[in-house]
Protein backbone atom coordinates (compact mmCIF):
# COMPACT_ATOMS: atom_id res chain seq x y z
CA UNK A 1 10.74 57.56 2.54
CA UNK A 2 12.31 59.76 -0.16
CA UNK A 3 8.82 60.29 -1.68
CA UNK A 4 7.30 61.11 1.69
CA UNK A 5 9.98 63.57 2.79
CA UNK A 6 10.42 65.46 -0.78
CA UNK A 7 6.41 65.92 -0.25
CA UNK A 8 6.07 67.26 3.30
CA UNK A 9 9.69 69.57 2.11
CA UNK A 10 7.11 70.52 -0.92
CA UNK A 11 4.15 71.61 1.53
CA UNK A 12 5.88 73.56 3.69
CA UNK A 13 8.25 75.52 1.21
CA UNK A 14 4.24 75.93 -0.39
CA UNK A 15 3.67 77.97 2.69
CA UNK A 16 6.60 80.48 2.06
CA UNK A 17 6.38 80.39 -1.95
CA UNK A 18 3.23 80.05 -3.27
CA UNK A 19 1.03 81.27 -0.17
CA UNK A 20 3.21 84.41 -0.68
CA UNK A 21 2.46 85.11 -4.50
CA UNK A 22 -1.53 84.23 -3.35
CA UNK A 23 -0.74 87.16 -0.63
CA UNK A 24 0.34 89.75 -3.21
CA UNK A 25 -2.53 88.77 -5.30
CA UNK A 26 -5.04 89.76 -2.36
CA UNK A 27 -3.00 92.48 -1.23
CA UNK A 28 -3.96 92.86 2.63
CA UNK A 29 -4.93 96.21 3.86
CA UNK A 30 -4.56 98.30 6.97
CA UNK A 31 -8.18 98.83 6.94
CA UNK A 32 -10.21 98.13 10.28
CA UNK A 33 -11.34 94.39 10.44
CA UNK A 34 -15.06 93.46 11.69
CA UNK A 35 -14.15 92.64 15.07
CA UNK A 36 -12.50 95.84 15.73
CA UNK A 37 -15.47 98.12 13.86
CA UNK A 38 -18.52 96.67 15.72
CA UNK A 39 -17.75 93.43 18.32
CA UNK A 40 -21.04 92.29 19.60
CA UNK A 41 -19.72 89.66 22.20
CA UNK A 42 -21.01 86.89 20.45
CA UNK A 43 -19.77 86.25 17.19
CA UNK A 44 -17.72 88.97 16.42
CA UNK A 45 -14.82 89.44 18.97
CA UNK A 46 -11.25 90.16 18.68
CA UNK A 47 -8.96 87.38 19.68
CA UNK A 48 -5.07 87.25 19.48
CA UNK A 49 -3.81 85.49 16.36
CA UNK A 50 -1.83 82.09 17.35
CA UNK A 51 -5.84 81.02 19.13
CA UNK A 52 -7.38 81.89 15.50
CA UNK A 53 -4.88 79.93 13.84
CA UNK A 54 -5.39 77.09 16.58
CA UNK A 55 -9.56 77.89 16.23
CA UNK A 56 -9.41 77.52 12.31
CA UNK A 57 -6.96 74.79 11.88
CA UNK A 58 -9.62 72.42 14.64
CA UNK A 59 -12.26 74.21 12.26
CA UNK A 60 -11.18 72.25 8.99
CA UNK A 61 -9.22 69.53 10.36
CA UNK A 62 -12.04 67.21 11.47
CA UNK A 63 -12.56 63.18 10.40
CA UNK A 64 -11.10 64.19 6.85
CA UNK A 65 -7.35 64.72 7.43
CA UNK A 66 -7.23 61.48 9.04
CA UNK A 67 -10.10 58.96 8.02
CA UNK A 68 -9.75 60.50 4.90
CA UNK A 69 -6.34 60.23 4.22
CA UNK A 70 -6.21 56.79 5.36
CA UNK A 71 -8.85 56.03 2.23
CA UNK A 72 -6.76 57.65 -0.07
CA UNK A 73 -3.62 55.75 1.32
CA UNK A 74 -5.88 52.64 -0.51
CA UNK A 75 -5.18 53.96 -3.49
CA UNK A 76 -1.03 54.51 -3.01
CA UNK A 77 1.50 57.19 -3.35
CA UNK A 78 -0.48 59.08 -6.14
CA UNK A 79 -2.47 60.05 -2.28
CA UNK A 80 0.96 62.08 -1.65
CA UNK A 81 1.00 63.79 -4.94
CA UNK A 82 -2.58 64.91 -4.58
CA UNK A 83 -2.37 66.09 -0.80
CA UNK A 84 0.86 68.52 -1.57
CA UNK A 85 -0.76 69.79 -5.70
CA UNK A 86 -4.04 69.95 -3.97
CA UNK A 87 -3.38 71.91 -0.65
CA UNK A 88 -1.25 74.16 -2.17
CA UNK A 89 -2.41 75.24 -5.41
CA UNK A 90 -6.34 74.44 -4.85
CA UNK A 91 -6.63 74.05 -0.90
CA UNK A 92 -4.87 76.84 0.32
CA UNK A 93 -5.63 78.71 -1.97
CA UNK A 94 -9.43 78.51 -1.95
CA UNK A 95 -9.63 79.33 1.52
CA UNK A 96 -6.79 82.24 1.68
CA UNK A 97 -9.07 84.05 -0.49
CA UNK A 98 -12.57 82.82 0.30
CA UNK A 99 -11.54 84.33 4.24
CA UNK A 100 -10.25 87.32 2.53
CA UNK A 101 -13.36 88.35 1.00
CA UNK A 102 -15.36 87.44 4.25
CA UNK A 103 -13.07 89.29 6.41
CA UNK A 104 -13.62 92.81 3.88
CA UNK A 105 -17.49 91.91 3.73
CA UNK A 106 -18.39 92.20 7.42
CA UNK A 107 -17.61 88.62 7.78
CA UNK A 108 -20.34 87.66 5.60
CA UNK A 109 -21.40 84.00 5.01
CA UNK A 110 -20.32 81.48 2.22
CA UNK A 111 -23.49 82.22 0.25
CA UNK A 112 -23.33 85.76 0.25
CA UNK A 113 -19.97 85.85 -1.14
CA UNK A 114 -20.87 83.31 -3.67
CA UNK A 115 -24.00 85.10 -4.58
CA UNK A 116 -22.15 88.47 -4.45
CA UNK A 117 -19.80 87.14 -8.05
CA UNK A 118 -22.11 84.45 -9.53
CA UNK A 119 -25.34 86.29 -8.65
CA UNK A 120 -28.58 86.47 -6.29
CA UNK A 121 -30.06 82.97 -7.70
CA UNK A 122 -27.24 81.29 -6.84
CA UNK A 123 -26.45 82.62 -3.45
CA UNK A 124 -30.44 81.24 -2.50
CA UNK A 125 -29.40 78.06 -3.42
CA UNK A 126 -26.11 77.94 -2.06
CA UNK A 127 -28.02 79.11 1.01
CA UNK A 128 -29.80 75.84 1.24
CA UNK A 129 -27.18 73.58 -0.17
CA UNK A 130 -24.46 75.03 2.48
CA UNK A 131 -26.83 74.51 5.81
CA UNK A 132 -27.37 70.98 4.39
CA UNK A 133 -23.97 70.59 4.30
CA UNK A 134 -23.40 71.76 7.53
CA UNK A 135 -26.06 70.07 9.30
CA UNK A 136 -24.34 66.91 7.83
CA UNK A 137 -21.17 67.71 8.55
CA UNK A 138 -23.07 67.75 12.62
CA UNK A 139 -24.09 64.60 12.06
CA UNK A 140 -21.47 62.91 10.37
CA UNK A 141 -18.95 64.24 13.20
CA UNK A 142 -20.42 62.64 16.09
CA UNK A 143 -20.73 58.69 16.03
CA UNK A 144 -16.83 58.32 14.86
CA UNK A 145 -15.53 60.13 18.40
CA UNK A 146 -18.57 58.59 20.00
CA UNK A 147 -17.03 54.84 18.78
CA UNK A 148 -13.73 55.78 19.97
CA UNK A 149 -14.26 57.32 23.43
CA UNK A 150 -16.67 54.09 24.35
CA UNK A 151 -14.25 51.79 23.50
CA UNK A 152 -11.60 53.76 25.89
CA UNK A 153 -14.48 53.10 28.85
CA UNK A 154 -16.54 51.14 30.73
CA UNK A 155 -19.16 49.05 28.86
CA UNK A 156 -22.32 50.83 30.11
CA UNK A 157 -20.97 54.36 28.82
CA UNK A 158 -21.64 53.01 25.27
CA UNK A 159 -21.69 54.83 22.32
CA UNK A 160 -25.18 56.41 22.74
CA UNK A 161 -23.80 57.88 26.07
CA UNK A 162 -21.42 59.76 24.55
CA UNK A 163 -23.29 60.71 21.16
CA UNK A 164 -25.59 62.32 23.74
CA UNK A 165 -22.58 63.88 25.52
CA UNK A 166 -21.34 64.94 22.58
CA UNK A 167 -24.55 66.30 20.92
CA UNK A 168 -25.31 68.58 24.35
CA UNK A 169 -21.60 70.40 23.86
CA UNK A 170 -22.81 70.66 20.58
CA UNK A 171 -25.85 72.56 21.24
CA UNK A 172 -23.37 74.62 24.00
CA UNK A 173 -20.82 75.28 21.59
CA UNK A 174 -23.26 76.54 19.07
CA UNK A 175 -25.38 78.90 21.38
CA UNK A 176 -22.45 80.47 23.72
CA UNK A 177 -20.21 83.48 22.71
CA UNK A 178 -17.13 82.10 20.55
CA UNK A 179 -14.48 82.70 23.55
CA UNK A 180 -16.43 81.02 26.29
CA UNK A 181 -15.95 77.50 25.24
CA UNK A 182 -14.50 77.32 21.76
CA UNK A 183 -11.36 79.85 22.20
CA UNK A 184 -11.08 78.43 26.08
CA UNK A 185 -10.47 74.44 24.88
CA UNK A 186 -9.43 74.47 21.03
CA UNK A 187 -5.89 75.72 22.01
CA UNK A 188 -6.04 72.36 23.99
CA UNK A 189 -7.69 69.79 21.25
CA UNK A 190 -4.95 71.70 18.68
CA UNK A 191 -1.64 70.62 21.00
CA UNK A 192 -3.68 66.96 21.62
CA UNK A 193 -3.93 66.87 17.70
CA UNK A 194 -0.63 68.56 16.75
CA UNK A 195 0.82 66.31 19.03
CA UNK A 196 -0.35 63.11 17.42
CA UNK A 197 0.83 64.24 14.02
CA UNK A 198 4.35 64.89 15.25
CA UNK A 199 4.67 62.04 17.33
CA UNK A 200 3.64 59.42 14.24
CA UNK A 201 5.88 62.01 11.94
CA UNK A 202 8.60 60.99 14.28
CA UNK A 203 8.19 57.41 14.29
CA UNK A 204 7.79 57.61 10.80
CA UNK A 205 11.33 58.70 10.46
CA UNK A 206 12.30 56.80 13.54
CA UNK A 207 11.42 53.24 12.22
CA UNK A 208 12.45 54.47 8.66
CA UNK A 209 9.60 52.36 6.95
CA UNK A 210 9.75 51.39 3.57
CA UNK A 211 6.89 53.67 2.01
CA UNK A 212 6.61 53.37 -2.06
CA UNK A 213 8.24 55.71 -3.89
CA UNK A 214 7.38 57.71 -6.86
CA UNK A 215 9.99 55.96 -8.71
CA UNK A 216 8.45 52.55 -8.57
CA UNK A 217 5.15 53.81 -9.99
CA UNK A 218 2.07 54.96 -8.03
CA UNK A 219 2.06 52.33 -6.12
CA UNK A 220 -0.65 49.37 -5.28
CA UNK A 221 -4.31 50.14 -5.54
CA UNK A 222 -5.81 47.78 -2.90
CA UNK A 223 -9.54 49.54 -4.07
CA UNK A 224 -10.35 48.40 -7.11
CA UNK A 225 -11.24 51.48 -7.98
CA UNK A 226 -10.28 54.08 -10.75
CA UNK A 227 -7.96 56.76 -9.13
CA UNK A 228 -10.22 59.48 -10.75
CA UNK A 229 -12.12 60.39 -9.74
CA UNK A 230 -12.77 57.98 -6.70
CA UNK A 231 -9.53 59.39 -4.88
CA UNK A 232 -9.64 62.84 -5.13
CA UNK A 233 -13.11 62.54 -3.13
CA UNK A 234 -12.35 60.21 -0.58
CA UNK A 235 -9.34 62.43 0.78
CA UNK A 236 -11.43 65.65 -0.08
CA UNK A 237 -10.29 67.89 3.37
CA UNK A 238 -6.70 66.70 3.35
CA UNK A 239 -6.54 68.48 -0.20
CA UNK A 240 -9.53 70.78 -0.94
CA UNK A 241 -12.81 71.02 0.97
CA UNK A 242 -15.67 73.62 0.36
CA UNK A 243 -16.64 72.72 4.21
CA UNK A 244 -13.64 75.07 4.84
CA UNK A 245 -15.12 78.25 3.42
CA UNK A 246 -17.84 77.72 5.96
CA UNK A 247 -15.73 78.20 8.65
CA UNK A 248 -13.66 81.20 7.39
CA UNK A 249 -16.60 83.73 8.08
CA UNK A 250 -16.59 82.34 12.08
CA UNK A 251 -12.60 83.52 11.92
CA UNK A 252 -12.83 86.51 9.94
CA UNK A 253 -14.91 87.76 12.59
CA UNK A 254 -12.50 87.26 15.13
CA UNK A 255 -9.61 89.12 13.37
CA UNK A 256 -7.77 92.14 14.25
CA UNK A 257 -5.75 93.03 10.31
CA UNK A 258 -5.57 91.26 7.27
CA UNK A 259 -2.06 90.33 7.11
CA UNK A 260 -3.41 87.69 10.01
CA UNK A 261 -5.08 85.85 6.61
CA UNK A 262 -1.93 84.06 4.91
CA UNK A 263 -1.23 82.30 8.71
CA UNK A 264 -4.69 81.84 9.67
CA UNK A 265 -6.42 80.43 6.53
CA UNK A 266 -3.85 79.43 4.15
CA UNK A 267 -1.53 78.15 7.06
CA UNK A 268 -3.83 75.83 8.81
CA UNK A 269 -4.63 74.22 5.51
CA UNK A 270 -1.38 73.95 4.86
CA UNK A 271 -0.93 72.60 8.41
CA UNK A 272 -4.44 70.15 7.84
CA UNK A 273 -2.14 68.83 4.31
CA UNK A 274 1.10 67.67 6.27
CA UNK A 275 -1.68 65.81 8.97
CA UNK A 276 -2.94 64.01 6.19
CA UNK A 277 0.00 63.25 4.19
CA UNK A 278 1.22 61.97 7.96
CA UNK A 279 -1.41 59.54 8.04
CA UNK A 280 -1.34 58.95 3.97
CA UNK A 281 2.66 57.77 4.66
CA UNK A 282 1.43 55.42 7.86
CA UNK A 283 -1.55 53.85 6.62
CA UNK A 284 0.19 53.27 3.34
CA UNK A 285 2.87 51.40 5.47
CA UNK A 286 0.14 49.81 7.79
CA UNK A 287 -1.82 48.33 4.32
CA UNK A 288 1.64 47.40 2.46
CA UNK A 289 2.49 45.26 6.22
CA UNK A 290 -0.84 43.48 6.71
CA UNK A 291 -1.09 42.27 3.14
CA UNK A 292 -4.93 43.82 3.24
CA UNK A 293 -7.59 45.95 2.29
CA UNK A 294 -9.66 47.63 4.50
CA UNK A 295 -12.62 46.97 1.60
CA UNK A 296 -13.11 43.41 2.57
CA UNK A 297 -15.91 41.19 3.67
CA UNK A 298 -18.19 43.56 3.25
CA UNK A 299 -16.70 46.17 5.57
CA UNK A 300 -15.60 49.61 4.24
CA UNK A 301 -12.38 52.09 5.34
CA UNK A 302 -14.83 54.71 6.58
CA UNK A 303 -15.98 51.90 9.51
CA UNK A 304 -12.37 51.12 10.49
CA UNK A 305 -10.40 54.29 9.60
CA UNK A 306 -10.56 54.85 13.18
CA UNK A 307 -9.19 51.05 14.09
CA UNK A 308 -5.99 51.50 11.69
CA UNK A 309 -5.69 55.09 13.20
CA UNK A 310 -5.79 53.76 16.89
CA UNK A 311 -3.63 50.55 16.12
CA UNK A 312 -0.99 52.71 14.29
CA UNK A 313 -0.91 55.17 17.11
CA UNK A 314 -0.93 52.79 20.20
CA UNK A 315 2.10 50.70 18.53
CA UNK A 316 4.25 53.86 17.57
CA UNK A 317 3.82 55.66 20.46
CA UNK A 318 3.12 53.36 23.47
CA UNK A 319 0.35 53.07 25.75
CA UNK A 320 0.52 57.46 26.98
CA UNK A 321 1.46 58.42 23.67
CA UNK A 322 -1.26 56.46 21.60
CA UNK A 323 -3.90 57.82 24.16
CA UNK A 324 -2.92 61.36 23.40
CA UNK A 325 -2.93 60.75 20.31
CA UNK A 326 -6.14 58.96 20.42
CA UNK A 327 -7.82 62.11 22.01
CA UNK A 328 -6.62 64.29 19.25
CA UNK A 329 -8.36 61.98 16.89
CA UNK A 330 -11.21 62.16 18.79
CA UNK A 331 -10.96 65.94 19.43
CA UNK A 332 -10.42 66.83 15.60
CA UNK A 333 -14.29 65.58 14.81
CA UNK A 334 -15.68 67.14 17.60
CA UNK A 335 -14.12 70.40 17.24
CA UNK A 336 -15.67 70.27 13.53
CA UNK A 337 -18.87 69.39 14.09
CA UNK A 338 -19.73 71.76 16.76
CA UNK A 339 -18.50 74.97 14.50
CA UNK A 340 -20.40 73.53 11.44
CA UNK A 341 -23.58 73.82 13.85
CA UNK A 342 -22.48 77.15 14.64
CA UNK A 343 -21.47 78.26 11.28
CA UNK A 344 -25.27 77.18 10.08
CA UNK A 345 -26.76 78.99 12.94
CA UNK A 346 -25.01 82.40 11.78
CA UNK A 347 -26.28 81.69 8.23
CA UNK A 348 -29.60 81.31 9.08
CA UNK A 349 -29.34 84.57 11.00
CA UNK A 350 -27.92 86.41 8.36
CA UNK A 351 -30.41 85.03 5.76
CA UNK A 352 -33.59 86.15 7.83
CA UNK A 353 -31.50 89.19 9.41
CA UNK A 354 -32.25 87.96 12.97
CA UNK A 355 -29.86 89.75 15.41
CA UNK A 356 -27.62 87.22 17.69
CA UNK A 357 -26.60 89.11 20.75
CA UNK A 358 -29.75 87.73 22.45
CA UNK A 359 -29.52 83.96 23.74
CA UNK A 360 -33.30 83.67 22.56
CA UNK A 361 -32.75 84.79 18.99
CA UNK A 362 -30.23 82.65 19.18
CA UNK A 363 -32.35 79.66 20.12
CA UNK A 364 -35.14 80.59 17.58
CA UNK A 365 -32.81 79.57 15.18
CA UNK A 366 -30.79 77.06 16.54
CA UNK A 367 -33.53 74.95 17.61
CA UNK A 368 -34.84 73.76 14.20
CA UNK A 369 -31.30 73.27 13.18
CA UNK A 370 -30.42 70.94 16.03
CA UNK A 371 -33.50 68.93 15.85
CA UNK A 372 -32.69 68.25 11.72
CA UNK A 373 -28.91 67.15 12.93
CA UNK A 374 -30.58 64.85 15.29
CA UNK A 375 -33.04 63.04 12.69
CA UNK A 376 -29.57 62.52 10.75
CA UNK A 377 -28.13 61.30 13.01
CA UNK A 378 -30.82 58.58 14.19
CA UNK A 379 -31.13 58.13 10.23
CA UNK A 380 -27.15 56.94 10.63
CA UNK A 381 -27.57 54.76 13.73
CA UNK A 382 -30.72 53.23 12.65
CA UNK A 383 -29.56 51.65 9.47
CA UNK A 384 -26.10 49.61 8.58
CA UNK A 385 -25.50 51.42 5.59
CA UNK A 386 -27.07 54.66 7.13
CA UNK A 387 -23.92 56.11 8.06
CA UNK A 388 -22.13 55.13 5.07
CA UNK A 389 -24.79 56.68 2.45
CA UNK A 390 -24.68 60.29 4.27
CA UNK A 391 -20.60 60.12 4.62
CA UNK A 392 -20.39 59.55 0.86
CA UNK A 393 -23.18 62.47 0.17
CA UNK A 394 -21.15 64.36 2.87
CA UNK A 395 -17.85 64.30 0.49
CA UNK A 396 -19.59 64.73 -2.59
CA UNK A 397 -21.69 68.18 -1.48
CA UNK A 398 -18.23 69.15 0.26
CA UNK A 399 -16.44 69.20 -3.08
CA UNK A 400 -19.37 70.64 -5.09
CA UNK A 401 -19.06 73.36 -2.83
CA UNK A 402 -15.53 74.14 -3.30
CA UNK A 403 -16.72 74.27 -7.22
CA UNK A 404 -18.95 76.98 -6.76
CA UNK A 405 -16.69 78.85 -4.46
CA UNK A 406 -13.20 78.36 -6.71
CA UNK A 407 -15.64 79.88 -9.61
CA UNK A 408 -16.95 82.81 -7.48
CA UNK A 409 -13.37 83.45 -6.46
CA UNK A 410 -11.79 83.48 -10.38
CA UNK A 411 -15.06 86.03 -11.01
CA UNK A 412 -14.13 88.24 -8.16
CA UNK A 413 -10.20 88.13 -10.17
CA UNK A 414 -10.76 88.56 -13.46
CA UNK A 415 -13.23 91.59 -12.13
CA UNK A 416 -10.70 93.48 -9.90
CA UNK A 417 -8.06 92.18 -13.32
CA UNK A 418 -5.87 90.02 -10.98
CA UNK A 419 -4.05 86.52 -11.82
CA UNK A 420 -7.37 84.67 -12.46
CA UNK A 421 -5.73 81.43 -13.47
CA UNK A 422 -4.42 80.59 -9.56
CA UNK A 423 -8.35 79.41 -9.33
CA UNK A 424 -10.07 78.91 -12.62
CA UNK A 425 -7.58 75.98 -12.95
CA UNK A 426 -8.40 74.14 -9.79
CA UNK A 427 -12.32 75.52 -10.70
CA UNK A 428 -12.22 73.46 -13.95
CA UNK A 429 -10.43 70.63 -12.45
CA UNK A 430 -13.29 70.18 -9.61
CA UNK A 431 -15.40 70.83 -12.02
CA UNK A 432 -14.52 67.18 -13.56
CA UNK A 433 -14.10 65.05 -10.44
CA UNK A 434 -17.70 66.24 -8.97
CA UNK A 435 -19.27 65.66 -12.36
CA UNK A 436 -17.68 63.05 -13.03
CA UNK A 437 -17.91 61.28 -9.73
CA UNK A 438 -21.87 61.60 -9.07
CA UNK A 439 -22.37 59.86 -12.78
CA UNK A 440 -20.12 56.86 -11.39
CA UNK A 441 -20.57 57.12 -7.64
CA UNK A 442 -23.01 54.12 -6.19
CA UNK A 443 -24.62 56.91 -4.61
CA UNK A 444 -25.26 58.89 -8.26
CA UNK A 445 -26.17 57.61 -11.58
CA UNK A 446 -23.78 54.46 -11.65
CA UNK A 447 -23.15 54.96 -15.11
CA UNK A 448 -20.51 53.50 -17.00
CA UNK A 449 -16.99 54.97 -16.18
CA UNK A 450 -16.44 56.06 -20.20
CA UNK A 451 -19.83 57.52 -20.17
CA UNK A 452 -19.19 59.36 -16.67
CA UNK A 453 -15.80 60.71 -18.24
CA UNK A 454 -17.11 62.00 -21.53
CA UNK A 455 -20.12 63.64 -19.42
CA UNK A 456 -17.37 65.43 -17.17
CA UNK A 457 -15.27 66.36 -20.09
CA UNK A 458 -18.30 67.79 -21.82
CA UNK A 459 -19.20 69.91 -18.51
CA UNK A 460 -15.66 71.06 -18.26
CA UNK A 461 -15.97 72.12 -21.80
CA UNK A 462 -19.44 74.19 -21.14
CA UNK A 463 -17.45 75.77 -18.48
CA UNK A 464 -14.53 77.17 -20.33
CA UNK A 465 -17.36 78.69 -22.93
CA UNK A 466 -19.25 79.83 -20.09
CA UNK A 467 -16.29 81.97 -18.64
CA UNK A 468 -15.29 82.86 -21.97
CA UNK A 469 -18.14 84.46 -23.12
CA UNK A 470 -18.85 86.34 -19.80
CA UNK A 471 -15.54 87.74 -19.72
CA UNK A 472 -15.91 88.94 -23.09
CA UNK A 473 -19.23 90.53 -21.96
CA UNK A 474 -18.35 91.86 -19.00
CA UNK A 475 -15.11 93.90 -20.64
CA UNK A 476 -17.36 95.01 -23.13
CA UNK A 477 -19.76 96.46 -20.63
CA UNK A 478 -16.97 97.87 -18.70
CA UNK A 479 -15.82 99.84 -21.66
């Protein structure tokens, strides 16, 4: 428990220290936000701060603070060292100042700010790479809460009943103005979720478990699996996720000064790293007790994350206090899948310049976007491994995004001659897990892991010369 406590101390005083020095470096303004210059009704409207917070921290928090966590528990307490060095100097960081630069661009889209530092080329394709992300991100979201919620009901509402329940607040969630159904019940999924991380926090501390500690090593590795770069994408949101940049745009439009940005984005990641070093601590505790892996007979942690989440909760907190906690489980994907459908829908507008205050402009480009989430989806249920394959391509895109991003960030540094290294470290580090990880992934190139790590190293390598030389050119074109 020492480890575990030491690290959730080290998150929070992250908050207060570091997330302070990343505030100086962005240096908020008094300047007029979006919402306040030109509210539409839709998408940009000004909302008090503590439901943006609430909003945003639902926004990231998703499958991946929880499911994901509980895969990285697999791979012991070196899963607590990278939640706290991830969320606070990559994580937090990443989308303080991803949500900064939306918020003093109109609230512009992922792509656009991407494009605005590495160039028009790259924005197009992060265009199409980030809606494909997003549309998976739909996808993925719904058949875990789906699972859950059927086994809390009668037989005949199965999980098809409530994909389809599911999928039509979707398509509502996407289409109506932000505060008519998102700001109305996300204060209400955040207390369901908030309440499920304190209560297991509590019984952590309560039962006094005996968690591994640093001390003794980093613990068993029920996987099989190398550590790198294997764990650093299976716990992907609870540390660092380019899925959260997506979602700064919907809050930067929402709003109303910019010293709201340290609470609102690097706060609720900060808030999405203590959920998942929560579940890291009791899933470590649930693995070390049953004497098993969640990799056997054939069966992998992404089909019973949800069982060890549910068993945990139901014997630490009872019969009431597992179901709550059950239903913030069960909230968190929902409340990320419908905004990843929304966040598509706005960049799709904003690509083609399509105004949104109209509910049939809306639709034009909503439609096609819902139909591709659906095919995904049917993809998922109609094949065992279906699900599996577009999770793993899921973490992998969500990663490579936060590469492109962490490099468009240390551009937009090193251009306005601020602390660059806060993200071209974490930028070169990302750089060599996503490399590195789609040469050995199943799902890549399967090469061998020697070759995959010389190929990352190599690409890391190209990247230092790459910044290196552009630097040099851009000073010299500056003079």
């Amino acid at each position: 428990m020492i480890t575990f406590t030491i690290c959730l101390l080290l998150l929070i005083a992250g908050y207060f220290v570091y997330g302070k020095i990343i505030e100086r470096i962005a240096h908020p303004t008094d300047k007029p936000t979006p919402a306040l210059l030109h509210p539409d009704g839709v998408d940009y409207i000004p909302m008090p701060r503590w439901k943006i917070f609430m909003i945003q921290f639902l926004n990231i928090a998703g499958l991946g603070p929880i499911f994901g966590a509980i895969m990285g528990a697999q791979f012991g307490t070196a899963s607590y060292i990278w939640i706290v060095v991830g969320t606070i100097f990559a994580g937090a960081t990443h989308d303080y100042l991803s949500g900064m630069l939306s918020l003093r661009n109109n609230g512009e889209t992922l792509p656009d700010t991407i494009g605005r530092y590495l160039g028009v080329s790259t924005k197009q394709v992060m265009r199409i790479f980030t809606v494909v992300l997003l549309i998976l991100v739909g996808a993925v979201f719904v058949s875990g809460p789906a699972g859950l919620l059927a086994n809390m009901t009668p037989k005949h509402l199965d999980a098809t009943f409530w994909i389809i329940v599911i999928f039509v607040y979707y398509i509502l969630a996407t289409l109506l103005p932000i505060d008519k159904i998102i700001g109305k019940i996300y204060p209400l999924f955040a207390v369901s979720l908030l309440f499920m991380a304190g209560g297991i926090l509590f019984m952590l501390f309560w039962y006094h478990p005996q968690l591994p500690e640093i001390t003794e090593g980093l613990g068993e590795n029920y996987t099989g699996l190398s550590i790198f770069p294997m764990m650093f994408v299976s716990i992907a949101c609870g540390a660092i996720s380019g899925f959260h940049a997506t979602q700064s745009p919907l809050m930067a439009r929402c709003m109303t000064h910019e010293k709201q940005g340290r609470p609102i984005f690097y706060g609720a990641m900060v808030a999405e790293g203590i959920v998942a070093l929560i579940w890291a601590a009791a899933a470590t505790y649930f693995f070390k007790e049953n004497g098993v892996s969640y990799m056997e007979d054939g069966k992998e942690i992404l089909y019973t994350g949800a069982d060890v989440a549910s068993k945990i909760s139901k014997d630490w907190l009872g019969q009431f206090g597992g179901l709550l906690a059950i239903l913030g489980i069960i909230a968190a994907p929902i409340s990320t899948g419908d905004t990843a459908l929304r966040s598509a829908r706005i960049m799709v507008a904003d690509m083609f310049k399509v105004e949104q205050r109209t509910i049939s402009k809306r639709l034009i480009i909503s439609i096609p976007i819902f139909l591709a989430t659906m095919a995904i989806l049917l993809f998922s249920l109609s094949d065992k491994e279906g699900f599996n394959i577009i999770w793993r391509y899921f973490a992998w895109s969500n990663q490579a995004l936060s590469v492109f991003t962490l490099w468009a960030l240390t551009v937009y540094l090193t251009r306005h001659k601020k602390p660059y290294l806060v993200t071209l470290i974490p930028a070169l580090f990302m750089t060599a897990v996503c490399v590195t990880y789609i040469c050995v992934a199943p799902e890549g190139l399967e090469l061998p892991e020697t070759v995959s790590y010389l190929i990352g190293g190599v690409c890391v390598a190209v990247s230092i010369v790459w910044y290196v030389v552009w630097k040099k050119r851009y000073n010299t074109k500056k003079i």
